[in-house]
Protein backbone atom coordinates (compact mmCIF):
# COMPACT_ATOMS: atom_id res chain seq x y z
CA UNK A 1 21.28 -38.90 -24.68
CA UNK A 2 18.74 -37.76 -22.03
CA UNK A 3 21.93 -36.75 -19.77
CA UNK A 4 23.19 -35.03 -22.26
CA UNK A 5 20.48 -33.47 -23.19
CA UNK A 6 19.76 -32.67 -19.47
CA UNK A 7 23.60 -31.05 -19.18
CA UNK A 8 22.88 -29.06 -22.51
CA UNK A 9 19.81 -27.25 -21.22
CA UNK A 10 21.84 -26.41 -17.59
CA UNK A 11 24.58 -25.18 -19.45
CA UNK A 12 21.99 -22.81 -21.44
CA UNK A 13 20.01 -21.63 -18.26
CA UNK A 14 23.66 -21.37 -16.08
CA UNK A 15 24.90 -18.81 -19.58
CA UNK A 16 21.02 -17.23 -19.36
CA UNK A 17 21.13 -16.06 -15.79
CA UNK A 18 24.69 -15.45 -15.53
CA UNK A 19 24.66 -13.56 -18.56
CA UNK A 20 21.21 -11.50 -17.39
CA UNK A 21 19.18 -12.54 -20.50
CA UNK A 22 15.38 -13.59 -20.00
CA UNK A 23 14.95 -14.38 -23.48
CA UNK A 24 16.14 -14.49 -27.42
CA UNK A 25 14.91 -10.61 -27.42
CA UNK A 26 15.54 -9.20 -23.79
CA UNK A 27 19.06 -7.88 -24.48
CA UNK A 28 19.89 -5.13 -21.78
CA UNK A 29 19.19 -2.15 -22.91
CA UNK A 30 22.15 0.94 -22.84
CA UNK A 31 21.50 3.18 -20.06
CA UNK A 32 21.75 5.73 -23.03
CA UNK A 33 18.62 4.23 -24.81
CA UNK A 34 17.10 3.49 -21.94
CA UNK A 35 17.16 7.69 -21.44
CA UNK A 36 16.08 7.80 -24.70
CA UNK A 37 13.12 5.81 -24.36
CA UNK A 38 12.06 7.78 -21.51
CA UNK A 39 12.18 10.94 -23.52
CA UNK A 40 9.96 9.54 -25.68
CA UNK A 41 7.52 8.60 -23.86
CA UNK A 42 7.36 11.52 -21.81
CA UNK A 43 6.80 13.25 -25.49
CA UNK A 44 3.77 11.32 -26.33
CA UNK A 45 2.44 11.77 -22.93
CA UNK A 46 3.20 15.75 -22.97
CA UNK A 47 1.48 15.89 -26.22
CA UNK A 48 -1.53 13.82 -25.08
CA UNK A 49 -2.36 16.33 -22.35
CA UNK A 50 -1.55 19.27 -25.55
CA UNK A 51 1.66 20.88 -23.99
CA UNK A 52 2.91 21.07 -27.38
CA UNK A 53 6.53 22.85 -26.70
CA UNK A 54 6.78 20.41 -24.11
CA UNK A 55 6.47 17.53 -26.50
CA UNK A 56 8.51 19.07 -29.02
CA UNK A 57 11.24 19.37 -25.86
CA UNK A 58 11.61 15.70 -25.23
CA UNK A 59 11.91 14.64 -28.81
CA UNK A 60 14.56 17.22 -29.44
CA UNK A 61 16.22 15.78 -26.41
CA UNK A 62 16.39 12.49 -27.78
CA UNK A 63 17.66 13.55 -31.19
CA UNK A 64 20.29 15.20 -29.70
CA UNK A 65 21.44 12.17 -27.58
CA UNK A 66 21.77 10.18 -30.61
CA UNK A 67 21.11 11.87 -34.12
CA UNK A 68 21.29 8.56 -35.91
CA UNK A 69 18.00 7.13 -34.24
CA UNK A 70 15.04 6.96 -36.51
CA UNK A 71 12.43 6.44 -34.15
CA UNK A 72 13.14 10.14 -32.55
CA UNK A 73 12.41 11.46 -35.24
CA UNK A 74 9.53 9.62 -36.47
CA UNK A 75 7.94 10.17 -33.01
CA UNK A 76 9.05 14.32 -33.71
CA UNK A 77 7.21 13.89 -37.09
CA UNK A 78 3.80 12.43 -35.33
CA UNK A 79 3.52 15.44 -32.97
CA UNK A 80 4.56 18.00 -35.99
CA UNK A 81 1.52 16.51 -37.56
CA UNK A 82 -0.99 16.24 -34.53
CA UNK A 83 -0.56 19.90 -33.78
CA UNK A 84 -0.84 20.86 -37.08
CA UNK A 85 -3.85 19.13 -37.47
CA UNK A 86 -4.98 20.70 -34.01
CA UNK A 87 -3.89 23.90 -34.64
CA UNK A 88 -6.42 27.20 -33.81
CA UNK A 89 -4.89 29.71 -36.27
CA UNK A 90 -3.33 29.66 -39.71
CA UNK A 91 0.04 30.82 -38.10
CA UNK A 92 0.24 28.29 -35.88
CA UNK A 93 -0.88 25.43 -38.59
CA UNK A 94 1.53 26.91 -41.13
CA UNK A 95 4.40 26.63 -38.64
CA UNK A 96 3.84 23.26 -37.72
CA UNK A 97 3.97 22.16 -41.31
CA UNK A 98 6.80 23.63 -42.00
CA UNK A 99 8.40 21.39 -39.38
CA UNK A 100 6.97 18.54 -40.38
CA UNK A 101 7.87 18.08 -43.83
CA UNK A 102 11.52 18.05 -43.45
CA UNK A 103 11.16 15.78 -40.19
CA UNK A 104 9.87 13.34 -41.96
CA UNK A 105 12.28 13.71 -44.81
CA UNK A 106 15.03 13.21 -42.09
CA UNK A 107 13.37 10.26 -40.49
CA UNK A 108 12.90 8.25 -43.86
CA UNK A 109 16.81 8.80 -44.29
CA UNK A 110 17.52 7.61 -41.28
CA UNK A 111 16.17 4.75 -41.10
CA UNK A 112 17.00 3.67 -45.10
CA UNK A 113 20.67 4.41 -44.21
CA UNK A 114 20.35 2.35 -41.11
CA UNK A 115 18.58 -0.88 -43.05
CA UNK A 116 20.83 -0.48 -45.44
CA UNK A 117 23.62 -1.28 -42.90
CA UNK A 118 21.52 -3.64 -40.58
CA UNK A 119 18.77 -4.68 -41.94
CA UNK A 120 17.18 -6.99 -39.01
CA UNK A 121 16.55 -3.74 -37.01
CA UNK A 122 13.11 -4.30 -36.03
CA UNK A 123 13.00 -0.63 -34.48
CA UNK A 124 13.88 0.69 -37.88
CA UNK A 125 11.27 -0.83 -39.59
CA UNK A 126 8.78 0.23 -36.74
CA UNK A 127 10.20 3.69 -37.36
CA UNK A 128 9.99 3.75 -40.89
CA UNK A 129 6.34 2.52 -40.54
CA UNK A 130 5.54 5.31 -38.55
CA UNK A 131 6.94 7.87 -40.45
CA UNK A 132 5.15 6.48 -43.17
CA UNK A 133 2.08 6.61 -41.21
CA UNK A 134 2.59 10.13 -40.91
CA UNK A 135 3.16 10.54 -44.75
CA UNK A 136 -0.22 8.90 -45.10
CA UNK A 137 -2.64 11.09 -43.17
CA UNK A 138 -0.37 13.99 -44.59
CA UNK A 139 -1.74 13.41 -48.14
CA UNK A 140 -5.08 12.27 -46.87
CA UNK A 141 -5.38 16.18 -45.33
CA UNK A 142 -3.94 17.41 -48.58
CA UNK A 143 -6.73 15.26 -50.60
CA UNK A 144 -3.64 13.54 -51.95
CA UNK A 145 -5.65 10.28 -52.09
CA UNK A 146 -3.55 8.45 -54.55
CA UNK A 147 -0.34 9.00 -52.73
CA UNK A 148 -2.37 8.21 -49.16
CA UNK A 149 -2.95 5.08 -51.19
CA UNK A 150 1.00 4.55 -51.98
CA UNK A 151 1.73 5.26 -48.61
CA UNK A 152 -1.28 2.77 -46.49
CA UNK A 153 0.31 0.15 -48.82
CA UNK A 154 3.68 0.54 -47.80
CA UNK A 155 2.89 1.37 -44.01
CA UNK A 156 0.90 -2.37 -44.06
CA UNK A 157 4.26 -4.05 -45.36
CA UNK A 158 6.72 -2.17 -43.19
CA UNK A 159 4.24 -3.84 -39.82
CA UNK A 160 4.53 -7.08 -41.45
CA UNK A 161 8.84 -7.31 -41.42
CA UNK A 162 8.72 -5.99 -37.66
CA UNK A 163 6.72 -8.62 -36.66
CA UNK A 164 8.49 -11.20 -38.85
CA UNK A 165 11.81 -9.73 -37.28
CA UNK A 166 10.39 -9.40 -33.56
CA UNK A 167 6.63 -11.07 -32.96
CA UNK A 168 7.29 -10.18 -29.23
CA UNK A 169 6.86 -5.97 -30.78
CA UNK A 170 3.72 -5.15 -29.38
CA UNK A 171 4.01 -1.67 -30.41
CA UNK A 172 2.73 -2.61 -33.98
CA UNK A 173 -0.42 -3.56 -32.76
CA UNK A 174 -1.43 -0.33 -32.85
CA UNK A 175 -1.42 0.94 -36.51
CA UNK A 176 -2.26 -2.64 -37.44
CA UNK A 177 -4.93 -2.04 -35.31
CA UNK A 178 -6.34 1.07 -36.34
CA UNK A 179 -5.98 -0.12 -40.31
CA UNK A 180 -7.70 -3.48 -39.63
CA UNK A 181 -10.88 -1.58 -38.32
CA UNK A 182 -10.77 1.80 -39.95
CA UNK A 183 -10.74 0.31 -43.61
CA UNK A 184 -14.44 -1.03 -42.45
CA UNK A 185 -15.62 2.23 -42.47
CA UNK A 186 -14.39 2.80 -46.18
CA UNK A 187 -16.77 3.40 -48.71
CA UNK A 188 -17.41 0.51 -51.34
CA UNK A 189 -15.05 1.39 -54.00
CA UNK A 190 -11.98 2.22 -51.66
CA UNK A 191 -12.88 -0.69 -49.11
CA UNK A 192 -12.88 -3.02 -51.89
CA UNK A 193 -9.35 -1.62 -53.32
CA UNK A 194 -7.67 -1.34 -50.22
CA UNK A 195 -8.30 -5.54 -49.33
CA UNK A 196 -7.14 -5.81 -53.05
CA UNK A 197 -3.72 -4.20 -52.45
CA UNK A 198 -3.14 -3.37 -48.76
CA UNK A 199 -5.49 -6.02 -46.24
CA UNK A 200 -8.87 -6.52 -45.73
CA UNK A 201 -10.60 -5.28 -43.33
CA UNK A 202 -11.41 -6.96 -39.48
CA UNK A 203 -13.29 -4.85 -37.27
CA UNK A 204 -13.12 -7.93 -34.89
CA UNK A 205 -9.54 -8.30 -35.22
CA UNK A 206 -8.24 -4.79 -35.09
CA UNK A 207 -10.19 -4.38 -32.14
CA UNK A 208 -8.17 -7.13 -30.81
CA UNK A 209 -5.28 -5.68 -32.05
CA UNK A 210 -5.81 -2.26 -30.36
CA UNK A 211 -6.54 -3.64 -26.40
CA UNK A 212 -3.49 -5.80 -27.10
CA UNK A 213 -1.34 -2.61 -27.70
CA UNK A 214 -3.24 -0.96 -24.69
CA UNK A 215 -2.36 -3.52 -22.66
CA UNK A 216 1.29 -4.57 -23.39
CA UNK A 217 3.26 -2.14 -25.62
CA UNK A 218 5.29 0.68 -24.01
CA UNK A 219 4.80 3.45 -26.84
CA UNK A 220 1.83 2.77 -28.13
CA UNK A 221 -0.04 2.04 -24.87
CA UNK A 222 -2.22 5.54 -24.78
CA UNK A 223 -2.77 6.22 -28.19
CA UNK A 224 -4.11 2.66 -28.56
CA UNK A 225 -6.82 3.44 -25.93
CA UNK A 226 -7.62 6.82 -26.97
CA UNK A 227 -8.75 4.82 -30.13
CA UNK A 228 -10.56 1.96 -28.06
CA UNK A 229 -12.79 5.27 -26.52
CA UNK A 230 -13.09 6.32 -29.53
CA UNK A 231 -14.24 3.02 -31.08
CA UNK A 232 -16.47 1.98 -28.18
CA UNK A 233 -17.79 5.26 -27.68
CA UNK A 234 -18.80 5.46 -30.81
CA UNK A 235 -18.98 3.06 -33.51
CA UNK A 236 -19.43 -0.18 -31.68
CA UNK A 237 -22.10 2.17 -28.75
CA UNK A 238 -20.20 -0.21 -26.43
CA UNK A 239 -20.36 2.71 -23.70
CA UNK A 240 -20.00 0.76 -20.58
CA UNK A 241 -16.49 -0.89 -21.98
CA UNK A 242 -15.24 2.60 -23.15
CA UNK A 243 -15.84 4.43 -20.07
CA UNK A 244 -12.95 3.05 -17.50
CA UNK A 245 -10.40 4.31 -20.77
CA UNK A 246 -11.96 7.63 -20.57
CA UNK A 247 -11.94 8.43 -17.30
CA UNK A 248 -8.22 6.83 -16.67
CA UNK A 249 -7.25 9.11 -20.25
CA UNK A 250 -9.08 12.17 -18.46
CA UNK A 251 -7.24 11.74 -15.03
CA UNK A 252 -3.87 11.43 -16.98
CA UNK A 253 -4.16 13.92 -19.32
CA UNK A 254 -6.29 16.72 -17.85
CA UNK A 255 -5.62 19.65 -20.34
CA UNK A 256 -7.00 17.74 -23.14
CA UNK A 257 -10.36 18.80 -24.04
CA UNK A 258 -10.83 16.17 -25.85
CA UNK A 259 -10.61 13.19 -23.53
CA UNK A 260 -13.23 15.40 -21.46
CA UNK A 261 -15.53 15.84 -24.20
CA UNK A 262 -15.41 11.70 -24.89
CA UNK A 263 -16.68 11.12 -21.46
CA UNK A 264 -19.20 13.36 -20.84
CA UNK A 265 -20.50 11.61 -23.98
CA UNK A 266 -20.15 8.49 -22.85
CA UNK A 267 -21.36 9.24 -18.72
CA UNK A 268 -24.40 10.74 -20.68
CA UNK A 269 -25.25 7.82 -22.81
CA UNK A 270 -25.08 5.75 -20.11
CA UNK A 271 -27.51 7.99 -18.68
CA UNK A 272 -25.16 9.23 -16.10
CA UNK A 273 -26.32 13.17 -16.84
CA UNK A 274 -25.23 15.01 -13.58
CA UNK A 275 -21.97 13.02 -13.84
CA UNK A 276 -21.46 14.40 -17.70
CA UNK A 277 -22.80 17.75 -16.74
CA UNK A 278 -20.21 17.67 -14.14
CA UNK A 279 -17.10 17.06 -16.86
CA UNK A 280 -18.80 19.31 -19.27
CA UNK A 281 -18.35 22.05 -16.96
């Protein structure tokens, strides 16, 4: 039995290697997805440093290398609404949600048509949950609370099936990050409906959850620590752990004012003034 046993696992290491899998998940990916993927990172990264057409570019790119992908246009749908949240003038914010609406309508049919024909797409899920994600602060600007409500519930269960389909997706750390602490800061009322019908809150754990998408996912990796700065910079006054993720968000992404603003905060809480004077500048 031990021989056999012994020849079994060869045989399955011989088929790994000479097959070029490192594991149940690590299919090759398509040189066609794998341009994909690059597209949309660059997009997150373009609109992280606020080169909004820019961003807007890439995603279009990758819709138009495959129009069937639902995580295109779920990230197209994110940037619609972070510019439209960010916009200056009426024009500009009026524009932007024009665009968004139907993106988002496109990338829930998507990725329902696509679960509908595979429904152990992990991606799709992720897509759908951050589409839905989108959906959710949409309402929440429109003081649509009761459908921001619908939607948080729905976002929470569409995390859950990708990581019951792939617990190796690190990118869902990230909103189940961000939900796991944010829903702390809820008043009473809403605090104690949302751990009644979407999770309870864990400052401790979504924390955990966000430096584990910082650290390991591939989309999610910036966004994540733009939320850690955010977190330790201000909630948690844990200044001296926020300030290596704002200065390494301020060197990447120089045109955002934002990142800037965050650490001349932090340098200056830390008592650091000539250094925050310096970035205030």
């Amino acid at each position: 039995m031990t021989i056999l046993i012994f020849w079994a696992r060869f045989i399955l290491l011989f088929l790994l290697i000479y097959l070029g899998i490192s594991g149940p998940n690590a299919w090759a990916i398509s040189p066609a997805d794998e341009k994909i993927r690059m597209l949309l990172i660059s997009g997150i990264e373009k609109g992280l440093n606020l080169q909004e057409k820019e961003a807007y570019g890439q995603f279009l790119k990758a819709i138009k290398l495959n129009r069937l992908k639902p995580l295109s246009y779920s990230f197209l749908a994110m940037a619609y609404l972070f510019f439209y949240e960010t916009s200056f003038t009426e024009k500009e914010k009026k524009e932007n949600e024009g665009a968004l609406l139907p993106t988002v309508r496109e990338a829930e049919k998507m990725a329902e048509k696509e679960l509908e024909e595979s429904p152990s797409q992990a991606e799709t899920y992720l897509a759908l949950a951050i589409t839905k994600m989108v959906k959710n602060r949409y309402e929440i600007l429109q003081k649509n609370y009761f459908r921001a409500f619908r939607e948080a519930q729905s976002v929470y269960r569409t995390l859950e099936k990708v990581q019951e389909l792939d617990p190796q997706n690190y990118e869902v750390y990230y909103p189940l990050g961000v939900l796991h602490y944010h829903l702390a800061h809820l008043p009473g009322l809403a605090r104690f409906l949302s751990a009644l019908f979407i999770t309870a809150a864990d400052p401790e754990k979504g924390i955990q959850e966000l430096e584990k998408a910082a650290a390991k996912s591939f989309f999610m990796r910036d966004l994540a620590r733009a939320n850690l700065v955010s977190i330790y910079g201000g909630y948690e006054k844990k200044y001296a752990q926020a300030l290596p993720l704002a200065q390494a968000l301020k060197e990447k992404y120089p045109q955002n004012y934002n990142f800037t603003f965050a650490l001349a905060n932090i340098l200056a809480e830390l008592g650091q003034f000539a250094a925050a004077f310096g970035q205030a500048k």
